[in-house]
C-alpha atoms as a PDB file:
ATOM      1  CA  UNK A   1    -121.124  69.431 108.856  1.00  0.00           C
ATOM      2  CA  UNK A   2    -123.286  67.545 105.893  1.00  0.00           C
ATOM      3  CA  UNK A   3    -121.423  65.791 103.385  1.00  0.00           C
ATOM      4  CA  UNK A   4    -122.154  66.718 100.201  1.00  0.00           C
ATOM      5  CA  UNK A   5    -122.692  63.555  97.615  1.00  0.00           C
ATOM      6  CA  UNK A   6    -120.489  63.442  93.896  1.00  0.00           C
ATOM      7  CA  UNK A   7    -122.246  64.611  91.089  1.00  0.00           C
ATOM      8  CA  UNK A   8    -124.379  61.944  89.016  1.00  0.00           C
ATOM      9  CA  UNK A   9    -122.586  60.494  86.293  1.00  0.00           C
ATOM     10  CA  UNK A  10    -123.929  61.987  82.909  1.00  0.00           C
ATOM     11  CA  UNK A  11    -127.071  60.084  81.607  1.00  0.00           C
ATOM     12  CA  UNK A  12    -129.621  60.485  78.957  1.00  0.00           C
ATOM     13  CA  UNK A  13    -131.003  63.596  78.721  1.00  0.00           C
ATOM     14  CA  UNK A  14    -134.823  64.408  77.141  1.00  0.00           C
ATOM     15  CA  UNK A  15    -134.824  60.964  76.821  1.00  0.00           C
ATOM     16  CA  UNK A  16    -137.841  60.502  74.421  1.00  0.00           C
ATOM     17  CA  UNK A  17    -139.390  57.317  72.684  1.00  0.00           C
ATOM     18  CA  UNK A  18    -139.963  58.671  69.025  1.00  0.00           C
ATOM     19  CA  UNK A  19    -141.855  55.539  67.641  1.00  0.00           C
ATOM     20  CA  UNK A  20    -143.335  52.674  68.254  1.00  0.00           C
ATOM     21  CA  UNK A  21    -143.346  49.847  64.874  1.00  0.00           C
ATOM     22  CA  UNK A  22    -145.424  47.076  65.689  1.00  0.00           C
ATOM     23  CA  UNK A  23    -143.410  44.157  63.078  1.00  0.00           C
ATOM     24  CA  UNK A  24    -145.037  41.030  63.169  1.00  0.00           C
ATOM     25  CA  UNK A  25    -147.892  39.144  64.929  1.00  0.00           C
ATOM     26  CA  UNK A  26    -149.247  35.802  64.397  1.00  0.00           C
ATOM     27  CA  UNK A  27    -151.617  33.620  66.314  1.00  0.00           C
ATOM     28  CA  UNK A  28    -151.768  29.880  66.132  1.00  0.00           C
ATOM     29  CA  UNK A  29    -155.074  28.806  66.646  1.00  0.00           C
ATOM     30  CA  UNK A  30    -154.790  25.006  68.269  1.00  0.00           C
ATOM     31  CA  UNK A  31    -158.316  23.108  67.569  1.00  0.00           C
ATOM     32  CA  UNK A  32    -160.298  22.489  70.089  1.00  0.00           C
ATOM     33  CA  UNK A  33    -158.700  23.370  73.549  1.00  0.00           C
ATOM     34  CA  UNK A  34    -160.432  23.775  76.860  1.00  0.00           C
ATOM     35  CA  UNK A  35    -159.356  27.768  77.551  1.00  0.00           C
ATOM     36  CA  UNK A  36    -156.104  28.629  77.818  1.00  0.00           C
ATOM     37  CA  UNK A  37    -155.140  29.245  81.813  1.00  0.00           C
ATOM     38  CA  UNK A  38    -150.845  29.613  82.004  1.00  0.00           C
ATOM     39  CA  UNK A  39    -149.003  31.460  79.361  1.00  0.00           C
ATOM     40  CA  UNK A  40    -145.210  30.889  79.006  1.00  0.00           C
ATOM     41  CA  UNK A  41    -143.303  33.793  77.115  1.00  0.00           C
ATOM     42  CA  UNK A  42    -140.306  33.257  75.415  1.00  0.00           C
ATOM     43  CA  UNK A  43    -138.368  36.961  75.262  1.00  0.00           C
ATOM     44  CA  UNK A  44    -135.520  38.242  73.186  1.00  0.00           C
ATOM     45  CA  UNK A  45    -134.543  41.768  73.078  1.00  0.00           C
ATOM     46  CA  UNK A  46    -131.760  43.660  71.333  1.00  0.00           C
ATOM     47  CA  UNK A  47    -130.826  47.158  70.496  1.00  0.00           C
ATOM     48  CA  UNK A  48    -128.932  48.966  67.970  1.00  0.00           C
ATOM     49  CA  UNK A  49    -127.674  52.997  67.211  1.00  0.00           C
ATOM     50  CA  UNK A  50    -128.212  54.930  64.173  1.00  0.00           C
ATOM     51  CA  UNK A  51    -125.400  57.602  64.914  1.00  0.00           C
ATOM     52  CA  UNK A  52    -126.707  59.608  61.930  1.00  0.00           C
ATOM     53  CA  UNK A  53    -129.803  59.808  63.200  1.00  0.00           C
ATOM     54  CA  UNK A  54    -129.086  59.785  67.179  1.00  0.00           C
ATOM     55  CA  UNK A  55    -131.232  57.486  67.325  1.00  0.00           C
ATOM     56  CA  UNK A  56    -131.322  53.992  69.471  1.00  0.00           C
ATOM     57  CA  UNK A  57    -134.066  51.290  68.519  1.00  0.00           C
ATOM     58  CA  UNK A  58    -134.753  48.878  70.596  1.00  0.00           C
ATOM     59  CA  UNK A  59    -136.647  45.125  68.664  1.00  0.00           C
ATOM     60  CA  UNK A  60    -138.427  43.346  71.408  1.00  0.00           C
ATOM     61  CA  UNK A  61    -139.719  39.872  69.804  1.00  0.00           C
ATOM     62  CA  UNK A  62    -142.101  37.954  72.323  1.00  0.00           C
ATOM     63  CA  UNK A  63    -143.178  33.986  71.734  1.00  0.00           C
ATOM     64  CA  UNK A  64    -145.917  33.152  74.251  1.00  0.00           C
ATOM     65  CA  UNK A  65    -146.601  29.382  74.901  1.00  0.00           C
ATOM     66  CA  UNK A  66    -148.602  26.742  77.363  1.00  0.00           C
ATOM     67  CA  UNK A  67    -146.945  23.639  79.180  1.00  0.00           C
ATOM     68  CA  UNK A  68    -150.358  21.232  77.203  1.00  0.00           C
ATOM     69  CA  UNK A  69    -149.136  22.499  73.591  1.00  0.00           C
ATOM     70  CA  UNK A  70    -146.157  21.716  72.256  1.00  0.00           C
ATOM     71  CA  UNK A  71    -145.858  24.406  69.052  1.00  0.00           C
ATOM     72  CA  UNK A  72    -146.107  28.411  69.999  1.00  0.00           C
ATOM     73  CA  UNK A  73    -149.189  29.818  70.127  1.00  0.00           C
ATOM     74  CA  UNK A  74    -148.641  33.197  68.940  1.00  0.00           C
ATOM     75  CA  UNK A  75    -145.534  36.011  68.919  1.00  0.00           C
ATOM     76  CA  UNK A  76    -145.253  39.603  68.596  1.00  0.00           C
ATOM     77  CA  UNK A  77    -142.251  41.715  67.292  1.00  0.00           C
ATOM     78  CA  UNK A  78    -141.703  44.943  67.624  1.00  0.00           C
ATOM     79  CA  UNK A  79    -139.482  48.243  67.488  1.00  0.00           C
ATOM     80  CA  UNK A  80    -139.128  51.369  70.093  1.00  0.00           C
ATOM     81  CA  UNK A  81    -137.042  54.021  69.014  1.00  0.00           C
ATOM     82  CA  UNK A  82    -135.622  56.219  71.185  1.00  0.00           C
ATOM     83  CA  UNK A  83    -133.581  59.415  70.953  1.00  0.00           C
ATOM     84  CA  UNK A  84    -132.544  61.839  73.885  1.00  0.00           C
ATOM     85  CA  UNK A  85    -130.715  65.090  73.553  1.00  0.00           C
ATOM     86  CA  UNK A  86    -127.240  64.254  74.391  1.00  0.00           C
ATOM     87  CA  UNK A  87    -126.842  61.379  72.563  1.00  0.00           C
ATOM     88  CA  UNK A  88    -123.192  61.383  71.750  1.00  0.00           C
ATOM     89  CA  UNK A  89    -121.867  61.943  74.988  1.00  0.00           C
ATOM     90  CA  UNK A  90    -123.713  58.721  76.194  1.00  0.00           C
ATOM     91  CA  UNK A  91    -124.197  56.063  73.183  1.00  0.00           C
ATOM     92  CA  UNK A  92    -120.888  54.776  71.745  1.00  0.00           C
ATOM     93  CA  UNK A  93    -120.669  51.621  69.202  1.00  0.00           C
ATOM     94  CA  UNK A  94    -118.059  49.125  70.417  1.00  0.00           C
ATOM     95  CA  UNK A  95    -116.128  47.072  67.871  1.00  0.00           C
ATOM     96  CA  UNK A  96    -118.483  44.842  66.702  1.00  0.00           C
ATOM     97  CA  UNK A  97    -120.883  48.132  65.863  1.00  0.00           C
ATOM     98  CA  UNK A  98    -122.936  47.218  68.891  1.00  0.00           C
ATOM     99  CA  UNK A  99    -124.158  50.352  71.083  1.00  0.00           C
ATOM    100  CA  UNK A 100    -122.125  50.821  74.400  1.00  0.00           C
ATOM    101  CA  UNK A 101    -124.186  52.634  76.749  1.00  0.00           C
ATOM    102  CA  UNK A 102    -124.860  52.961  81.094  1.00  0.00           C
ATOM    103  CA  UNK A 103    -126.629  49.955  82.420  1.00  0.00           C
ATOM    104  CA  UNK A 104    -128.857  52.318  83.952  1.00  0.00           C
ATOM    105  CA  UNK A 105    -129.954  53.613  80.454  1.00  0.00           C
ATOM    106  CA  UNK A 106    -130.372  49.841  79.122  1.00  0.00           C
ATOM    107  CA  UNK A 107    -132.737  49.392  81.756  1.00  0.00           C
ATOM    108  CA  UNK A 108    -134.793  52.555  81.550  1.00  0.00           C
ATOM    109  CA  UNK A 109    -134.770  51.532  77.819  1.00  0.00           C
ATOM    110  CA  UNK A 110    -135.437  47.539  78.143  1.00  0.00           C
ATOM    111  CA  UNK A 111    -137.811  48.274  80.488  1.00  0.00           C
ATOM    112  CA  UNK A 112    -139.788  51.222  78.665  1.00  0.00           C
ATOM    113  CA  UNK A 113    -139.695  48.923  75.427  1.00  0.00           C
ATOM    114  CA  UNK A 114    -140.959  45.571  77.730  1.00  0.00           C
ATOM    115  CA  UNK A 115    -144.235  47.816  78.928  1.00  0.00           C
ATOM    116  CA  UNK A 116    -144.643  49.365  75.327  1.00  0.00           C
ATOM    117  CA  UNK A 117    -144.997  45.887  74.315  1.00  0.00           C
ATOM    118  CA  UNK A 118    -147.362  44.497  77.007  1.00  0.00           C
ATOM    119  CA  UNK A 119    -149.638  47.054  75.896  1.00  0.00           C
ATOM    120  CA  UNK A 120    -149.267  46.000  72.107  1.00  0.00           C
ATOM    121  CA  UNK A 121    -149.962  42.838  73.114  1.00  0.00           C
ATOM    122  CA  UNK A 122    -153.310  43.074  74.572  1.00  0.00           C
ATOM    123  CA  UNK A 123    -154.609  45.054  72.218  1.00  0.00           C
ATOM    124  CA  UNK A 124    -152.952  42.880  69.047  1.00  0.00           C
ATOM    125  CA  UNK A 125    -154.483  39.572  71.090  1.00  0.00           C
ATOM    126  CA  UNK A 126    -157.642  41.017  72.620  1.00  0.00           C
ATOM    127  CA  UNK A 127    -160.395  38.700  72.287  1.00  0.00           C
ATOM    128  CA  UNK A 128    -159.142  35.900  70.604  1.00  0.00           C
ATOM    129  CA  UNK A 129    -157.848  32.822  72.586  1.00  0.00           C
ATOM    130  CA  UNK A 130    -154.811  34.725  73.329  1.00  0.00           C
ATOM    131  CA  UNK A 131    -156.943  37.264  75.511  1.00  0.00           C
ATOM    132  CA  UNK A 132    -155.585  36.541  78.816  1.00  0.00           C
ATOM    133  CA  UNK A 133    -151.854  36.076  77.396  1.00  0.00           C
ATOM    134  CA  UNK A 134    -150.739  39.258  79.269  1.00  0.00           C
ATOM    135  CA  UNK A 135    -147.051  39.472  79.976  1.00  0.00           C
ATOM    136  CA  UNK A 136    -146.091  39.596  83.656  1.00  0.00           C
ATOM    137  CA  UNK A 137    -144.171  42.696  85.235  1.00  0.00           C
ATOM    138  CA  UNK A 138    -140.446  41.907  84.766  1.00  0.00           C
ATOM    139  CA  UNK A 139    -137.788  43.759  87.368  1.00  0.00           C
ATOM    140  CA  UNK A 140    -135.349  45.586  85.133  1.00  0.00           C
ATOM    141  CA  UNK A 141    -132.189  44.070  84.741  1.00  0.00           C
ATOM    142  CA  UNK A 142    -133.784  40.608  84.793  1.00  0.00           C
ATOM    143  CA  UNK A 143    -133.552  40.135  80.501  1.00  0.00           C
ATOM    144  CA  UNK A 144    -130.317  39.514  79.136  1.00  0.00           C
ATOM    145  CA  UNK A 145    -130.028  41.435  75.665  1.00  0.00           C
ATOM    146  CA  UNK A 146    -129.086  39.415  72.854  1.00  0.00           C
ATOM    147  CA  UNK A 147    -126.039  39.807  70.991  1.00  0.00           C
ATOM    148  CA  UNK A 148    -125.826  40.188  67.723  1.00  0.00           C
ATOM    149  CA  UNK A 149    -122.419  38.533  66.336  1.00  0.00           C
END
């Protein structure tokens, strides 16, 4: 006899990302530097949900650094919006107005958002001394969203 697994909890359905908004970039040229070998990236990411609009954006804002220079180098900020079909049935706000939603959602979301900005990235730093300043693969789950109090 062949047990026959639960049903999956309701997720996101047509889960699509609506918009990408590239909101700030800056370089910080340094002087005179021998090439630039070992990036360090300093990564904050937080979402919010636009009820009205079913909508969930998610701001990724990315400082990238090297252990030889003390001040940043460059940074990038920017917002994926996503919406998906049954939105009410999975988003909530908590208390403090912050979305509530599966951790397996925040991760497809996090993680769609991380690789959206990787490719903004290369193409917002592509050939200047920030070139090779490509963010590494991150496993999902692995960035900590920040809370907005």
């Amino acid at each position: 006899m062949t047990k026959r697994s639960s049903p999956a909890k309701a997720g996101p359905q047509h889960l699509v990302l609506l918009a990408i908004d590239l909101l700030d970039s800056s370089l910080h040229y340094p002087g005179d530097h021998p090439p630039f070998e070992n990036f360090h990236f300093d990564i904050h990411i937080t979402s919010k949900a636009d009820d009205e609009k079913s909508q969930v954006l998610v701001t990724v804002k990315i400082g990238v650094h090297n252990e030889n220079i003390t001040r940043q180098l460059g940074s990038l900020a920017l917002n994926c919006t996503f919406t998906m079909s049954n939105f009410a049935d999975v988003v909530r706000l908590n208390a403090a107005g912050q979305p509530d939603m599966p951790d397996d959602l925040v991760e497809v979301l996090h993680s769609t958002a991380l690789s959206t900005a990787r490719g903004v990235m290369f193409a917002t730093f592509r050939g200047t001394f920030l070139h090779h300043a490509i963010l590494p693969m991150i496993t999902p789950g692995s960035i900590i969203e920040d809370i907005k109090q």
